[in-house]
C-alpha atoms as a PDB file:
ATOM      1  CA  UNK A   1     -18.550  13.062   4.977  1.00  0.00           C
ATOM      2  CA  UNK A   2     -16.355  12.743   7.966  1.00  0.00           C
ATOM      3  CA  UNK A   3     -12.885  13.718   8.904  1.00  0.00           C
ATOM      4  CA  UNK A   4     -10.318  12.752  10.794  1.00  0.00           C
ATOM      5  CA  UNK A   5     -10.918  14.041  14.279  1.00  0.00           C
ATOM      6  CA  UNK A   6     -14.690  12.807  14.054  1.00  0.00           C
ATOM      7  CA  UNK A   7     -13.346   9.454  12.420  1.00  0.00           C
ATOM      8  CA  UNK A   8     -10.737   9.109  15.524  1.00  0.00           C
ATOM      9  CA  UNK A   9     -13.437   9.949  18.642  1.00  0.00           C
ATOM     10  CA  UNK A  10     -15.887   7.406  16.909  1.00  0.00           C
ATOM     11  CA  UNK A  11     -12.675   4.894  16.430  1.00  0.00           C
ATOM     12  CA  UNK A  12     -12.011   5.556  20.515  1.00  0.00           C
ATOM     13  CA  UNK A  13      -8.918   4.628  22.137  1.00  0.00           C
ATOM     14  CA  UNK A  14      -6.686   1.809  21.831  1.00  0.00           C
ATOM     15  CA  UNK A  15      -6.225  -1.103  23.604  1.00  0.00           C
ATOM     16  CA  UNK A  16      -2.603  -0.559  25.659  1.00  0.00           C
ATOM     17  CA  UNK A  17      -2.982   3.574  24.625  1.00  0.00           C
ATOM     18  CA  UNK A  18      -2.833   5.709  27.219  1.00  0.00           C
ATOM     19  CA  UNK A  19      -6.690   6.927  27.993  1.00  0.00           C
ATOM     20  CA  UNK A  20      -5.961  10.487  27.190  1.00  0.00           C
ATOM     21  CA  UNK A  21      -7.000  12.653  24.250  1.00  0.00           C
ATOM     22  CA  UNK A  22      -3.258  13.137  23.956  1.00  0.00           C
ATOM     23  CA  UNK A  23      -2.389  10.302  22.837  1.00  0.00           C
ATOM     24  CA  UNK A  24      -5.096   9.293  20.397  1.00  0.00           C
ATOM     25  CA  UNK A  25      -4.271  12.984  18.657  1.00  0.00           C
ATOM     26  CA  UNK A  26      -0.621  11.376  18.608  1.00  0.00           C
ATOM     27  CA  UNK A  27      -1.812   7.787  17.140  1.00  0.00           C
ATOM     28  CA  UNK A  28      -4.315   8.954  14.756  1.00  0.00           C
ATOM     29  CA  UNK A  29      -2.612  12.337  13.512  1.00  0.00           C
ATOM     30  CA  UNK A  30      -4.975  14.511  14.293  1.00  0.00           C
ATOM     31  CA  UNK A  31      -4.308  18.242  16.152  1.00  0.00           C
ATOM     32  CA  UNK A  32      -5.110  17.972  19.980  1.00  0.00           C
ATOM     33  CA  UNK A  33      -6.982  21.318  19.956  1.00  0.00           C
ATOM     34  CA  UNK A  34      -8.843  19.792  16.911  1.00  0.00           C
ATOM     35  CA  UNK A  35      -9.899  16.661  18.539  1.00  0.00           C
ATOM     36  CA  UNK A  36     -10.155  17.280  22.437  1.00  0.00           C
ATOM     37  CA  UNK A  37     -11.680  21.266  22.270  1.00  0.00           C
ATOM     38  CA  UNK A  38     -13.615  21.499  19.106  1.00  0.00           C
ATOM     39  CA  UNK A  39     -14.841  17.919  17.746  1.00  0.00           C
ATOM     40  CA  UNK A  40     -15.349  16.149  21.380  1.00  0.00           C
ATOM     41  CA  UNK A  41     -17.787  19.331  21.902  1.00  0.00           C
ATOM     42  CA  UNK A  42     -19.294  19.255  19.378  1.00  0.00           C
ATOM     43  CA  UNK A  43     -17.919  21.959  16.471  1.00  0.00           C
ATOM     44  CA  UNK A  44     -18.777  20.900  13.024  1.00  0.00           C
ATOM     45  CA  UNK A  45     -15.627  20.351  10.912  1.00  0.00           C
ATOM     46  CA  UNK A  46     -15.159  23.022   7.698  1.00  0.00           C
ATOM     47  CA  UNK A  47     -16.574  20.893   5.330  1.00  0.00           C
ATOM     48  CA  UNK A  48     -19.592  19.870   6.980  1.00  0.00           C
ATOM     49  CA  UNK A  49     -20.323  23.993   7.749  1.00  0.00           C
ATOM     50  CA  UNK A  50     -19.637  24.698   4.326  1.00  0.00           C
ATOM     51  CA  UNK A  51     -22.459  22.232   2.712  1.00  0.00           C
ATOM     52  CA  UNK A  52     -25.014  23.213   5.226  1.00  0.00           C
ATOM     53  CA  UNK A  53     -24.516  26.603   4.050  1.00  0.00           C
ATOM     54  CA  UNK A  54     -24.653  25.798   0.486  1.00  0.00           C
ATOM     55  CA  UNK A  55     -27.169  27.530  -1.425  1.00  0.00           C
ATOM     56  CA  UNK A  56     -26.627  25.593  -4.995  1.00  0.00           C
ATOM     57  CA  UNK A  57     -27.107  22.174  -5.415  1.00  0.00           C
ATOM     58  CA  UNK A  58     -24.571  19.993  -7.230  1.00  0.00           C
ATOM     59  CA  UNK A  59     -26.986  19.934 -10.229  1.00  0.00           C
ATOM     60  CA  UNK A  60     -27.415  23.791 -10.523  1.00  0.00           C
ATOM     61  CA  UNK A  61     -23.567  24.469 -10.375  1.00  0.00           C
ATOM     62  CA  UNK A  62     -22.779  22.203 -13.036  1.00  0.00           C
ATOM     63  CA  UNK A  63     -25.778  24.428 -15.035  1.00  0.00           C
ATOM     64  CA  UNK A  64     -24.039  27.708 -14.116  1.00  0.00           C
ATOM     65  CA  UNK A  65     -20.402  26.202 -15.070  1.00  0.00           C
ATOM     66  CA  UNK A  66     -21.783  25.589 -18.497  1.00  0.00           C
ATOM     67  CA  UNK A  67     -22.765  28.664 -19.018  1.00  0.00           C
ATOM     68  CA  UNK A  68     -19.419  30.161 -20.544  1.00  0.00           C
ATOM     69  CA  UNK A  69     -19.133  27.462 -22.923  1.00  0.00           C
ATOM     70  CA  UNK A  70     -22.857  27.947 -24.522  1.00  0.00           C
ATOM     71  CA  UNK A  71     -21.694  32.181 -24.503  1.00  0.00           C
ATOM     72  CA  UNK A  72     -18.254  31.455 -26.181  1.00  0.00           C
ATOM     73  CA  UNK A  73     -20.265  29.025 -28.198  1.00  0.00           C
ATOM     74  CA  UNK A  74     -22.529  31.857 -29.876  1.00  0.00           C
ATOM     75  CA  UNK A  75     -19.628  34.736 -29.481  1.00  0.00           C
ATOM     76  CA  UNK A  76     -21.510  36.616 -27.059  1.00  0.00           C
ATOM     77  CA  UNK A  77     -18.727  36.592 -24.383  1.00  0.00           C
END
């Protein structure tokens, strides 16, 4: 999973682009601060924090979102 920052600092700067972190935040849409302060040192983006902090795996939610269905199922909810 990668976003856009990440995606545009792997990508690097165009050919006939000003060198400047400026002006690839410009080309590739991406917020200066984002790109320049927090993914050139280093910050994980949201969504790679939030899956190293997941405690579930994929399999086990899809158990748990079951769950009402099998309750409703028997009338016990």
């Amino acid at each position: 999973m990668s976003d856009r920052a990440s995606e545009a600092l792997e990508e690097g700067f165009l050919l006939g682009e000003p060198q400047t972190y400026n002006a690839l935040s410009s080309v590739k849409m991406v917020s200066l601060s984002t790109l320049h302060y927090h993914r050139a040192n280093g910050r994980r983006s949201k969504e790679q924090k939030a899956k190293s902090q997941q405690c579930l795996t994929p399999l086990e939610e899809k158990a748990l979102t079951g769950i009402p269905k099998v309750l409703k199922q028997y009338s016990l909810a």
